[in-house]
Structure formats: C-alpha cells, structure tokens
N, C-alpha and C. Protein backbone atom coordinates (compact mmCIF):
# COMPACT_ATOMS: atom_id res chain seq x y z
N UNK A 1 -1.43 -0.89 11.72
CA UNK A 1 -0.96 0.30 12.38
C UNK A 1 -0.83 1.41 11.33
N UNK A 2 -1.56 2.03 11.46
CA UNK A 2 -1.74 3.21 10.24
C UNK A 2 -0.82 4.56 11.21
N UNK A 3 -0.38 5.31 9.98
CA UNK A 3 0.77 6.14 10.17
C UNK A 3 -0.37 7.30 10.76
N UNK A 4 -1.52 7.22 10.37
CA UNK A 4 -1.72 8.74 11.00
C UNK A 4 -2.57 8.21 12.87
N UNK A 5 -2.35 6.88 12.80
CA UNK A 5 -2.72 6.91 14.03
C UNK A 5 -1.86 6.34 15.14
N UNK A 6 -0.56 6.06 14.59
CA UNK A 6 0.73 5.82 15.51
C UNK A 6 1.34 6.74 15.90
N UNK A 7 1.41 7.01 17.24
CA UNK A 7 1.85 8.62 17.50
C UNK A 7 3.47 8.93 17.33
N UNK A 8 4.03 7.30 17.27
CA UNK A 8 5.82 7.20 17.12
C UNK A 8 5.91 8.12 15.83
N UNK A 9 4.84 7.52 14.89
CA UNK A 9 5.98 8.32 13.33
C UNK A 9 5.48 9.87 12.95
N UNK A 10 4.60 10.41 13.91
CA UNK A 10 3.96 11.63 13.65
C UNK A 10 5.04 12.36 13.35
N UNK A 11 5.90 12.01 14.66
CA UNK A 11 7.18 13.29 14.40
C UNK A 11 8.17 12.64 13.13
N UNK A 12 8.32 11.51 12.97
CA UNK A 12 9.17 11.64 12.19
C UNK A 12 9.09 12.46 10.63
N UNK A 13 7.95 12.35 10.41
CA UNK A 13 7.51 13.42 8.93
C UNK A 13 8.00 15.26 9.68
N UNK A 14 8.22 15.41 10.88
CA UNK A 14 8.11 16.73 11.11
C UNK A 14 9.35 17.59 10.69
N UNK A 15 9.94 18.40 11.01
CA UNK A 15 10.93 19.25 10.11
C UNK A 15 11.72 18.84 11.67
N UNK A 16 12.23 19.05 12.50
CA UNK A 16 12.92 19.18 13.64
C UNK A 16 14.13 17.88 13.84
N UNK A 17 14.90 17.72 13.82
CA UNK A 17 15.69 16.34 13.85
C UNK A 17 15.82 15.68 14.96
N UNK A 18 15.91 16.79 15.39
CA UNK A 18 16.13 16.28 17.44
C UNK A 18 14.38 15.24 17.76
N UNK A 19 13.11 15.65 17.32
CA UNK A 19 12.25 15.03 17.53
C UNK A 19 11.64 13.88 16.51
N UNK A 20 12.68 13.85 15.12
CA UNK A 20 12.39 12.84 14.36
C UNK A 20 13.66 12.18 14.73
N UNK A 21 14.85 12.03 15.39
CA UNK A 21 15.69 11.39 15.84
C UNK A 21 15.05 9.90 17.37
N UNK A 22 14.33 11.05 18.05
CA UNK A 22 13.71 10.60 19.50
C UNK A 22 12.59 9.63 18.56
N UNK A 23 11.84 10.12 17.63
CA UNK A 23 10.97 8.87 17.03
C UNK A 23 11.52 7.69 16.61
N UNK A 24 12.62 8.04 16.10
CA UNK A 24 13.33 6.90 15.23
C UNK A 24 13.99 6.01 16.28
N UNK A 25 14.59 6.32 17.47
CA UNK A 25 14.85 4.95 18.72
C UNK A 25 13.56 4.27 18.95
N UNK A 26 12.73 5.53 19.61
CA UNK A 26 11.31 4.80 19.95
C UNK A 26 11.39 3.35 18.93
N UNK A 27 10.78 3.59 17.78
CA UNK A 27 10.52 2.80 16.81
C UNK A 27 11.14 2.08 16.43
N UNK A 28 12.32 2.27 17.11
CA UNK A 28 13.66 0.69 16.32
C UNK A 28 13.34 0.22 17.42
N UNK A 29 13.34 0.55 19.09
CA UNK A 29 13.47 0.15 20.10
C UNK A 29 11.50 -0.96 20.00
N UNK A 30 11.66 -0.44 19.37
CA UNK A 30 10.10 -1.52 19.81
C UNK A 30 10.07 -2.44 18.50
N UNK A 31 10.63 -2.47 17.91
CA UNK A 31 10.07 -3.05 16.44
C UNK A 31 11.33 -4.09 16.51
N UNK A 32 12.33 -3.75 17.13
CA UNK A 32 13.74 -4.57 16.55
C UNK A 32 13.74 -6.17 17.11
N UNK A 33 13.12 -6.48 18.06
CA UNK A 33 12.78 -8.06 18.33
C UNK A 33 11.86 -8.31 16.99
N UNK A 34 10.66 -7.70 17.10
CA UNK A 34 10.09 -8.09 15.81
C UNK A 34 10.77 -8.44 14.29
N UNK A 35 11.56 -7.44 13.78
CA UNK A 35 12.29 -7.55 13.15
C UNK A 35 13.22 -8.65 12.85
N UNK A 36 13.52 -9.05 14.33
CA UNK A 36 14.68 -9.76 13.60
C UNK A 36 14.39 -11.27 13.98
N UNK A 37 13.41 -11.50 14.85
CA UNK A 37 12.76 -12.78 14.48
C UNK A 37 12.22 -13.14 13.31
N UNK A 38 12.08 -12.24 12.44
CA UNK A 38 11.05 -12.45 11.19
C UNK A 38 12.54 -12.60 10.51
N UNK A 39 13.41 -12.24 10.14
CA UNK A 39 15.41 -12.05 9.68
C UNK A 39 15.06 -13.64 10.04
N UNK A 40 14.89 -14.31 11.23
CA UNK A 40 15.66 -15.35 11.81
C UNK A 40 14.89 -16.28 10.63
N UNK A 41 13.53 -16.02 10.65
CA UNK A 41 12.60 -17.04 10.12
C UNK A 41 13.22 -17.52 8.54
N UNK A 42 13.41 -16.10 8.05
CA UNK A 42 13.70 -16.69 6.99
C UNK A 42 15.20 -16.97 6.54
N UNK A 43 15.61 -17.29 6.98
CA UNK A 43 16.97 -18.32 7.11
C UNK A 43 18.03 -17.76 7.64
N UNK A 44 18.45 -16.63 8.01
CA UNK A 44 19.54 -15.57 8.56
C UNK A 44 19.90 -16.81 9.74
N UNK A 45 20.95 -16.82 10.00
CA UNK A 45 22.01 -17.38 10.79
C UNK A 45 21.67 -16.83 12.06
N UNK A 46 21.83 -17.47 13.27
CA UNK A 46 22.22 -16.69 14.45
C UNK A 46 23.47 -15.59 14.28
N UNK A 47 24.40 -16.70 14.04
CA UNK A 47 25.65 -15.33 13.74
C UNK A 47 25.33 -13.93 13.46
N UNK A 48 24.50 -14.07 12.21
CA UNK A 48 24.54 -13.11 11.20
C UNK A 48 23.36 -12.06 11.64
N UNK A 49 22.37 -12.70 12.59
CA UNK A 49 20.69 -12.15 12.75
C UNK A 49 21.12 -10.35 13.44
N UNK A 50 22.16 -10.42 14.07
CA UNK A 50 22.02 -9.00 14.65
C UNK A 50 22.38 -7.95 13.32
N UNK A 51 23.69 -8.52 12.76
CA UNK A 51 24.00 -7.74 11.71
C UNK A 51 22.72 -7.22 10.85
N UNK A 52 22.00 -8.60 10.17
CA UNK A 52 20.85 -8.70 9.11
C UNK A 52 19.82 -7.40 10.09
N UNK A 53 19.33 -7.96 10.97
CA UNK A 53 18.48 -6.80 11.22
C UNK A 53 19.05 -5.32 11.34
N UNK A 54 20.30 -5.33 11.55
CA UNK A 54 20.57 -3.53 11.84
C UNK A 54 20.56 -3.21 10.08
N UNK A 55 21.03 -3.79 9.19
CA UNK A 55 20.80 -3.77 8.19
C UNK A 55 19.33 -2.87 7.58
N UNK A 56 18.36 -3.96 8.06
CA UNK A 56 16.78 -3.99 7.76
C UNK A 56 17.00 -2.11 8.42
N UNK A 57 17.22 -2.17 9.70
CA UNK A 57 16.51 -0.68 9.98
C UNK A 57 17.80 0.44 9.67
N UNK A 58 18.58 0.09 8.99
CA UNK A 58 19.37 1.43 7.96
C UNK A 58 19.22 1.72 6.88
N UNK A 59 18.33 0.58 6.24
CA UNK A 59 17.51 0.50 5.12
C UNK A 59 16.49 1.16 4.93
N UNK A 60 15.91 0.94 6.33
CA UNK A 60 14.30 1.69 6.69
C UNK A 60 14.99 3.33 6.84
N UNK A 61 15.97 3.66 7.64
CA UNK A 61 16.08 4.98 7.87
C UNK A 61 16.70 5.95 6.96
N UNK A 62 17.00 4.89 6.08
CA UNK A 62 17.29 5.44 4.70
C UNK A 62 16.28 6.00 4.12
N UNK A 63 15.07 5.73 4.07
CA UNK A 63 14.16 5.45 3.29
C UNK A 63 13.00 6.61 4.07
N UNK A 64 13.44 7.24 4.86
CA UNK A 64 12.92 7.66 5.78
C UNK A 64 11.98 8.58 4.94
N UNK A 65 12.31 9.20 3.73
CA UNK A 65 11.51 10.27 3.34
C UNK A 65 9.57 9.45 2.85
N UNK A 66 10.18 7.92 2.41
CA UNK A 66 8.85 7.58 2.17
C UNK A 66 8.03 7.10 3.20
N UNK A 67 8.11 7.58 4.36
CA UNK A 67 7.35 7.34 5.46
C UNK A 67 6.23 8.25 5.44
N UNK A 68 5.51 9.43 4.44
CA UNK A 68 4.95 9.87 4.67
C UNK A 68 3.64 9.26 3.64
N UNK A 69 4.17 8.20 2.58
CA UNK A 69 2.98 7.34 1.73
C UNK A 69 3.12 6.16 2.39
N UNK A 70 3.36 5.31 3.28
CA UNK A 70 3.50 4.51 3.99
C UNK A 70 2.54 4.12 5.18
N UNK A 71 1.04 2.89 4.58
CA UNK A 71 0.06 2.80 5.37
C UNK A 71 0.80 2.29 6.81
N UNK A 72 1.19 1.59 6.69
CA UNK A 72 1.09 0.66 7.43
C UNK A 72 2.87 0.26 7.99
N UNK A 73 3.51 0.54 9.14
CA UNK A 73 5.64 0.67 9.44
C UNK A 73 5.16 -0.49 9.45
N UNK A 74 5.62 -1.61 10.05
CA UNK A 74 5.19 -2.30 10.60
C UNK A 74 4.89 -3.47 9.01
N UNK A 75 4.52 -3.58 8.14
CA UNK A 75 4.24 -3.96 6.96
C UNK A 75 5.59 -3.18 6.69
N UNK A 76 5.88 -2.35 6.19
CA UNK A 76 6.48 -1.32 5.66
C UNK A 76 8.16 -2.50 5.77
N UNK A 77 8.20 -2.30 7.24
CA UNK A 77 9.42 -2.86 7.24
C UNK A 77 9.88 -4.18 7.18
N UNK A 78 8.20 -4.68 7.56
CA UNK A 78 8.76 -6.60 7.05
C UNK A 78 8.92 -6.55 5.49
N UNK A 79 8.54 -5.48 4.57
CA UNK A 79 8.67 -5.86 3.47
C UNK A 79 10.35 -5.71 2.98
N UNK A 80 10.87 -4.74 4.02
CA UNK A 80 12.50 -4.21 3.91
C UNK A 80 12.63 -5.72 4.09
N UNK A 81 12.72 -5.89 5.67
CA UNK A 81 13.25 -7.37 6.40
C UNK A 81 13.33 -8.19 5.38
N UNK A 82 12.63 -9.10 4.51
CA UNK A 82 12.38 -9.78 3.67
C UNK A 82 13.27 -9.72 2.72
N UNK A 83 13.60 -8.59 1.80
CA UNK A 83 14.30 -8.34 0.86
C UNK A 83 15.89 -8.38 1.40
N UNK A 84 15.94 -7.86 2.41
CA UNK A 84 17.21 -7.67 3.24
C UNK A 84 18.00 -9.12 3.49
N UNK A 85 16.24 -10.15 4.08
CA UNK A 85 17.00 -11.44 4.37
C UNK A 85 17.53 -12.48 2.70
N UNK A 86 16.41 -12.07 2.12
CA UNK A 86 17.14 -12.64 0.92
C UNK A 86 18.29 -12.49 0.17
N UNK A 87 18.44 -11.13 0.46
CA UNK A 87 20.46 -10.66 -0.23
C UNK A 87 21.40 -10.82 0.77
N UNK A 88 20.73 -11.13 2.04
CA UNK A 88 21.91 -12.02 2.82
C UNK A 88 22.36 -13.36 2.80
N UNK A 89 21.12 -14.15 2.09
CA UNK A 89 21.13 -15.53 1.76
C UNK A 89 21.94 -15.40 0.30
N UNK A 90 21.54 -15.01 -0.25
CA UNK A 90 22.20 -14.74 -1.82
C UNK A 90 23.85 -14.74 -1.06
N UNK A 91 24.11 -14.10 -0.63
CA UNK A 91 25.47 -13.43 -0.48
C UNK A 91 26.37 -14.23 0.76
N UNK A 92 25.81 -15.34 1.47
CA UNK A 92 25.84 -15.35 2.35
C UNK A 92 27.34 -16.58 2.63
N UNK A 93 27.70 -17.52 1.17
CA UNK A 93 28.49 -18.14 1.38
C UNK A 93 29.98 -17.05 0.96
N UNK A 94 29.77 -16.00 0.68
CA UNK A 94 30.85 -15.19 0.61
C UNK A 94 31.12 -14.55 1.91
N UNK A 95 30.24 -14.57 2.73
CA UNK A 95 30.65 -14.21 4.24
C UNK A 95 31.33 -15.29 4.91
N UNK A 96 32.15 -14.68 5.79
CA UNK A 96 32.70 -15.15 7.16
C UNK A 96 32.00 -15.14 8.19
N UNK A 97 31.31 -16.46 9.09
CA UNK A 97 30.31 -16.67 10.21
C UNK A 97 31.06 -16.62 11.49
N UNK A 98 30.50 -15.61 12.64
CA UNK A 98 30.89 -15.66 13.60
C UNK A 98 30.11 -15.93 14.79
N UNK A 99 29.73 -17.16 14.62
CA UNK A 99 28.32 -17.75 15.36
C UNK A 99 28.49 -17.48 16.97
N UNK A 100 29.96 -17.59 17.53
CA UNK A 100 30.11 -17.68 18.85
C UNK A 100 28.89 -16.68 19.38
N UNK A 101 29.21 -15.27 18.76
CA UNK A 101 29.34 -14.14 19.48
C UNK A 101 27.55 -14.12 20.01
N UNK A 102 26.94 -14.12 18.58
CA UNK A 102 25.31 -14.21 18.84
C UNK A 102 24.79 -15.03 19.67
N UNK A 103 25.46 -16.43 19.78
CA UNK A 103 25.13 -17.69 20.48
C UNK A 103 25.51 -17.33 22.11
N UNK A 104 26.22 -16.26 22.49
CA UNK A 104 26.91 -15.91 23.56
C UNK A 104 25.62 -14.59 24.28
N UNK A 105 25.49 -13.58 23.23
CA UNK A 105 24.29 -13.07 23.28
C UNK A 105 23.23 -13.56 23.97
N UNK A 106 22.67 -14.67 22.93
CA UNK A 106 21.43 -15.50 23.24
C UNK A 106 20.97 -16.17 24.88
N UNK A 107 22.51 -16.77 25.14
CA UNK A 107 22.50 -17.19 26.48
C UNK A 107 22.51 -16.13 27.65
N UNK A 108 22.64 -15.31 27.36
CA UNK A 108 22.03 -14.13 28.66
C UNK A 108 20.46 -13.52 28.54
N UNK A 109 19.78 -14.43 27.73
CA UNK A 109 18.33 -14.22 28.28
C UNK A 109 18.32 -14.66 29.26
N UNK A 110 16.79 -14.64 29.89
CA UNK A 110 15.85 -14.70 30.76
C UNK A 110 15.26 -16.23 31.24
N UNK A 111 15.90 -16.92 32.44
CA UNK A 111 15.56 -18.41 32.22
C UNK A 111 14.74 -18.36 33.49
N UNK A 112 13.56 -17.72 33.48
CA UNK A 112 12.56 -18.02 34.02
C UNK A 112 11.98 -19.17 33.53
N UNK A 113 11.22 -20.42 34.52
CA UNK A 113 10.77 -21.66 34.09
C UNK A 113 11.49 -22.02 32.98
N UNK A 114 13.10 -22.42 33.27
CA UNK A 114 14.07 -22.87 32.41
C UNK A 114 14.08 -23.91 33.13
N UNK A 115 14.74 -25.10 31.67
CA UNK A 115 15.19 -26.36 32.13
C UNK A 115 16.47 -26.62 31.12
N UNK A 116 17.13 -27.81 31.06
CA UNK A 116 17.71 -27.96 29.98
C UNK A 116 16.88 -28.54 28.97
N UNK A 117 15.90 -29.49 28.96
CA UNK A 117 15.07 -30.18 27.99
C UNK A 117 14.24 -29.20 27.05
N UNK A 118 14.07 -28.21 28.21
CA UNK A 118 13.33 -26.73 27.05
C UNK A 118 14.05 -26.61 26.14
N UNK A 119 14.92 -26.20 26.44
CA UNK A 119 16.03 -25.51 25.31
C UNK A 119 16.40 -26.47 24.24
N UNK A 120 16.50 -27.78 24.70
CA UNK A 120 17.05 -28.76 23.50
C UNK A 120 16.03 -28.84 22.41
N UNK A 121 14.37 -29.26 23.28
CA UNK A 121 13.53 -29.12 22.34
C UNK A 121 12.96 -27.88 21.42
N UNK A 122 12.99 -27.20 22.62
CA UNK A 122 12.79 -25.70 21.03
C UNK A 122 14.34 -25.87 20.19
N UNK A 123 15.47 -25.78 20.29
CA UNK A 123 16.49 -25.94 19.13
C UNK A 123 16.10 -27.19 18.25
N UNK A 124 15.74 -28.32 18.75
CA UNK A 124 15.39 -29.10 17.55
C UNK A 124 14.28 -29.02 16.74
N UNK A 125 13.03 -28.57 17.57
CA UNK A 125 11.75 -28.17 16.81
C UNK A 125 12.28 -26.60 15.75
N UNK A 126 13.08 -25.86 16.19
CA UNK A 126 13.55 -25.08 15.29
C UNK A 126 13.83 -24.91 14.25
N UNK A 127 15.69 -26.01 14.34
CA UNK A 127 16.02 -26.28 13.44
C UNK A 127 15.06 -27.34 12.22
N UNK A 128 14.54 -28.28 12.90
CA UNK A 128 13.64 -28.78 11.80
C UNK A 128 12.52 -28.03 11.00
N UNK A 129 12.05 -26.71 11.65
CA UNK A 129 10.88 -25.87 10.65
C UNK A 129 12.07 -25.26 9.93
N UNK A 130 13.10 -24.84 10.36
CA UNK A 130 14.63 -24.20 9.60
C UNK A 130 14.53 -24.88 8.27
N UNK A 131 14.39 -25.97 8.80
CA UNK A 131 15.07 -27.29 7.25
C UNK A 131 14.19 -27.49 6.24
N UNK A 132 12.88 -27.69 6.78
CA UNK A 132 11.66 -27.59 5.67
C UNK A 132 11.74 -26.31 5.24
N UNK A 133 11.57 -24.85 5.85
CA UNK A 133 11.78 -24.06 4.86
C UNK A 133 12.50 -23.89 4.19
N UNK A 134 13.39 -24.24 4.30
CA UNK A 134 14.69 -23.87 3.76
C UNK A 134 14.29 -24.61 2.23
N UNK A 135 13.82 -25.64 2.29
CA UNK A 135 13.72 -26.72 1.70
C UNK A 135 12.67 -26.02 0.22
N UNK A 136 11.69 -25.72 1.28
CA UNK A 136 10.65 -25.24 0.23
C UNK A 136 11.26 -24.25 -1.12
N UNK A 137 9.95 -23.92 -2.19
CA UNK A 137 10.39 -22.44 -3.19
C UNK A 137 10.26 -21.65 -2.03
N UNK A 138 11.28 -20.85 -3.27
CA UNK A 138 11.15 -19.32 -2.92
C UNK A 138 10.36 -18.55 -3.39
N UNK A 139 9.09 -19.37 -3.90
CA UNK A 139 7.88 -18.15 -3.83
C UNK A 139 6.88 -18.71 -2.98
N UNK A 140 6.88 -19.86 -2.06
CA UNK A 140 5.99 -20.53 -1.13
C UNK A 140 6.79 -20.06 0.14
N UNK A 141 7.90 -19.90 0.19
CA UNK A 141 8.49 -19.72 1.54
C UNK A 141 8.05 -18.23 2.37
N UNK A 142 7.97 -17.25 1.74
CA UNK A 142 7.44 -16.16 2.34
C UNK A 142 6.54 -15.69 2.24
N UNK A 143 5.19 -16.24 1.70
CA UNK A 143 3.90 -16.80 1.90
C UNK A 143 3.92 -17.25 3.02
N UNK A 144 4.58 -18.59 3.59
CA UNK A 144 4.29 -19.35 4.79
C UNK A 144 4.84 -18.83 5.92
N UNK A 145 6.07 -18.36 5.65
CA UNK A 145 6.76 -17.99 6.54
C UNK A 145 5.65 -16.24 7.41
N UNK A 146 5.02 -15.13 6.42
CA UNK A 146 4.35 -14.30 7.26
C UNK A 146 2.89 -14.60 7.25
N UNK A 147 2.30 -15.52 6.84
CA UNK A 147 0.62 -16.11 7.08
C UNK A 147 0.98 -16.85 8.52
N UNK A 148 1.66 -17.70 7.97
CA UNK A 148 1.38 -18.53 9.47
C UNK A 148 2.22 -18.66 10.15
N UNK A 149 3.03 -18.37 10.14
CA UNK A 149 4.14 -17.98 11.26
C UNK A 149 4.33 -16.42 12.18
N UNK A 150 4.30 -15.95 11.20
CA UNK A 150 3.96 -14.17 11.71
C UNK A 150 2.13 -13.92 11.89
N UNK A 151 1.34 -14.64 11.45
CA UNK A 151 0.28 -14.63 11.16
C UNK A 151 -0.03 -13.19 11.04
N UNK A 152 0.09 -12.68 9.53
CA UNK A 152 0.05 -11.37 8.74
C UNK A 152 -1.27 -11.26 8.10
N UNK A 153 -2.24 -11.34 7.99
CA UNK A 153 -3.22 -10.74 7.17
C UNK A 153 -3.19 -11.14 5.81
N UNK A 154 -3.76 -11.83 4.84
CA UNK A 154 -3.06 -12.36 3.41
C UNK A 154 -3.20 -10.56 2.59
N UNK A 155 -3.97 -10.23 3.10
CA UNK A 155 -3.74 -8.33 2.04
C UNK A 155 -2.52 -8.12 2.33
N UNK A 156 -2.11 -7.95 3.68
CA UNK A 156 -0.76 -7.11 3.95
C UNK A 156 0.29 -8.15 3.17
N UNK A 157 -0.08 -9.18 3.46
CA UNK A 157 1.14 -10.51 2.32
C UNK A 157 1.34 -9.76 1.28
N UNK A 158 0.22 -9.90 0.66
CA UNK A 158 0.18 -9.24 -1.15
C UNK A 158 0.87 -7.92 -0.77
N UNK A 159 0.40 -6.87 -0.31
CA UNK A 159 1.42 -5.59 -0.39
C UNK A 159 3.19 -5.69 0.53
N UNK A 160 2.93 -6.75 1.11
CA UNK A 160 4.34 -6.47 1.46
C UNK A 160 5.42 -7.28 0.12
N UNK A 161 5.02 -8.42 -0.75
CA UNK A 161 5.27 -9.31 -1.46
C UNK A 161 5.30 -8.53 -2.75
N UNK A 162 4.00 -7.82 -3.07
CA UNK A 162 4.02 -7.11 -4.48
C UNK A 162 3.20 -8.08 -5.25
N UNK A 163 2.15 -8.92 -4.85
CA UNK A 163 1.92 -9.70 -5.44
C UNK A 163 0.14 -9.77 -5.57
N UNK A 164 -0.77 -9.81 -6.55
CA UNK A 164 -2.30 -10.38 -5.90
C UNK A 164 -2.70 -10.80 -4.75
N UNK A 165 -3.58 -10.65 -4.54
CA UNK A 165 -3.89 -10.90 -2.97
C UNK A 165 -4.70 -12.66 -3.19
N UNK A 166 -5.05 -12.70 -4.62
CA UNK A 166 -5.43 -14.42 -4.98
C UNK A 166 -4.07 -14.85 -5.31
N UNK A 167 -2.82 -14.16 -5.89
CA UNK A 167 -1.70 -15.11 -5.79
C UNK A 167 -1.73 -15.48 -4.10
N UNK A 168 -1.33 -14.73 -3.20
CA UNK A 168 -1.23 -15.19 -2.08
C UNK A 168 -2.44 -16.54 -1.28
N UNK A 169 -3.42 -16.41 -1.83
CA UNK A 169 -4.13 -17.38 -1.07
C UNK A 169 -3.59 -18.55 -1.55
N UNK A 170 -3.91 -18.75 -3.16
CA UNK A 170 -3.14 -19.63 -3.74
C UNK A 170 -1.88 -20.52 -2.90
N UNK A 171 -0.80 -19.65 -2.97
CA UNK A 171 0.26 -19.65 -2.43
C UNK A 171 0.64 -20.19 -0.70
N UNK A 172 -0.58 -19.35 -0.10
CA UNK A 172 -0.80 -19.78 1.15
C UNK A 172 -1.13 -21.49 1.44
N UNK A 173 -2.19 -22.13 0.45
CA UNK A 173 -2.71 -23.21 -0.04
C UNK A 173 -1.42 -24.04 -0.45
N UNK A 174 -0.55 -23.59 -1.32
CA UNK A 174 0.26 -24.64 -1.86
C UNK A 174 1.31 -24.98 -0.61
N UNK A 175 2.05 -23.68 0.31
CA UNK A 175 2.64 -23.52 0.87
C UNK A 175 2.51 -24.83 2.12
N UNK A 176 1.05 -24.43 2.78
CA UNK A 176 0.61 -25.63 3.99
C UNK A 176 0.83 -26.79 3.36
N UNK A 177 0.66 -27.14 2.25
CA UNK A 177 0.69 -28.65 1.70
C UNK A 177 2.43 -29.09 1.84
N UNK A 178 3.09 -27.90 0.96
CA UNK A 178 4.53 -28.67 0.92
C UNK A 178 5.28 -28.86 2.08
N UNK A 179 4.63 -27.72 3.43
CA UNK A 179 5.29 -27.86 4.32
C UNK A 179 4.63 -29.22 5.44
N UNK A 180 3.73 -29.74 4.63
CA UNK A 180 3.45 -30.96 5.37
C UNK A 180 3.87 -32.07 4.95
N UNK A 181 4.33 -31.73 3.55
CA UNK A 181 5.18 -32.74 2.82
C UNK A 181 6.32 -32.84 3.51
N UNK A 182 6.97 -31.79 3.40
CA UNK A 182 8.16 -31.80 3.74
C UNK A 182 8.47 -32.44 5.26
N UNK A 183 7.80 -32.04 6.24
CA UNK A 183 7.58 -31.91 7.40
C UNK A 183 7.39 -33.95 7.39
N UNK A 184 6.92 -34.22 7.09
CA UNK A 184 6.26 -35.73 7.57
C UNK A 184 7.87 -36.44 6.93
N UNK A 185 8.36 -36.10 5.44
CA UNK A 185 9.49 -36.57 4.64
C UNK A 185 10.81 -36.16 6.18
N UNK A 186 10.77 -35.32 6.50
CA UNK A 186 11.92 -35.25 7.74
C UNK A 186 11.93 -36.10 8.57
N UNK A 187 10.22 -36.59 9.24
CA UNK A 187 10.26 -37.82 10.17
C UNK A 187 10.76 -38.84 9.96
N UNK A 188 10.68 -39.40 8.53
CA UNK A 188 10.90 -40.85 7.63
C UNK A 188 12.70 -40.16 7.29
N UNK A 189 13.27 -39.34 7.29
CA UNK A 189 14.74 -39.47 7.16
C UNK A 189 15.35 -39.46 8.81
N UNK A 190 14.35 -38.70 9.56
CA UNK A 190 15.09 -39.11 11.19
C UNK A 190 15.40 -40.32 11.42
C-alpha cells in the first residue's frame, strides 16, 4: 500500500487538521483489528492487547510527521506494533493484569456457526502456537511470526525488522525448523 496511492493518508500530509484528523480515524478504524492481532501474536496478553495496541497507534500518531517518507502504513506500523509488543513483554511482569475485562470484551463477538468445541479448539490450538513461540529466539520469532503467520513479503520483513533481506530468508528457514521442533516436542510433553 503505497502512500501516494492510498487515498486515507493523502490528507494526512495536508496542512488542515480537521481533514488530517478525519484521516487519522479512517486509518486507525481500519487498521486496528490488524494491529492488534499482530500485538496478540507476539505474546501481548488478552488483558493487555487493547492497551498494547492503542499504544502502537499513539506511537504512530506521534510520528505522524514521518508519514510523508513512509512507503508503505501498513509496514510502517507493524514495524511500530512489533517494537511496542516487545517493551510490553520486557516490562510486562511489572504490570498488573486485568484479564477479566478483555476476556469479557471478547465474548460479545459474533457466534455465527458457533459451538462450544469451536472455541475450546481454537483456544488450545492457540495457546499451543502461544507456547512454541514464546519458546523460540527472539530473532526467529518475528521472522515467523510476519512470514507465515501474517504472511508479509520477506522484503517488507527486512524493512520492517531493519535487517537484510538474506538475513530474513535465512531466518525464515531456521524459524520453520524450530517451530517444528518445538511444535512436535509439545506433543511428546502433552
């Protein structure tokens, strides 16, 4: 999504506030599920996922002036998200968890073709990709976590990461292996 062909951030480079204000909902309003599933992926708490993402986009609107060298929002802000989720993990046994509230949230989705067995099995298939990543480095984890989970482009990896675009393949490579390590080692401790 290139900035000169997304019509959301046109205005926000413009001088007027009232019409770089109206861009800036647009653009949280569409981006903020995105956002904060990618928060969730990489280890953010339910509790914590609403906080972590409003975070990510006060960060971004902070930042607002470099939106005008900025290929790609969208990249732009998983690279915030990312950094955001890691100084929440860093920081995170000094917080106080208030899991109810998000978990209370959550249950007023949408239970079209709901059952109870759905729900148990996506929470356990969850929590178990939760545990292997968790498990993995922290320089394989967000490699894996936006290749194949977000399925990101390995260029946009490297620029959102800061890294070669052959570190990332690399990385991508080591990443599938440990998480099959890991992944098969969870069956044999179930």
């Amino acid at each position: 999504m290139s900035l000169d062909a997304d019509p959301r951030l046109g205005p926000l480079r413009s001088a007027s506030d009232g019409i770089r204000d109206a861009s800036w909902r647009r653009l949280y309003a569409d981006e903020f599920r995105r956002v904060s599933h990618l928060v969730r992926r990489f280890g953010v708490t339910p509790a914590d996922l609403e906080d972590v993402t409003q975070q990510v986009f006060l960060a971004a609107y902070r930042r607002l002036g470099e939106v005008a060298d900025v290929r790609d929002m969208r990249a732009w802000l998983r690279g915030i998200a990312i950094r955001t989720a890691a100084d929440h993990r860093r920081w995170r046994r000094v917080r106080q968890v208030n899991q109810w509230i998000v978990e209370a949230i959550y249950q007023g989705q949408s239970r079209d073709g709901w059952c109870p067995g759905h729900d148990l099995e996506r929470t356990r298939l969850e929590r178990r990709v939760g545990s292997v990543l968790r498990r993995m480095s922290a320089k394989l984890r967000p490699v894996m976590l936006l290749c194949e989970i977000e399925e990101v482009e390995p260029g946009e990896v490297a620029a959102i990461l800061g890294i070669p675009l052959n570190t990332v393949r690399s990385r991508r490579r080591l990443a599938r292996q440990a998480f099959e390590r890991l992944w098969r080692q969870e069956e044999l401790d179930a």
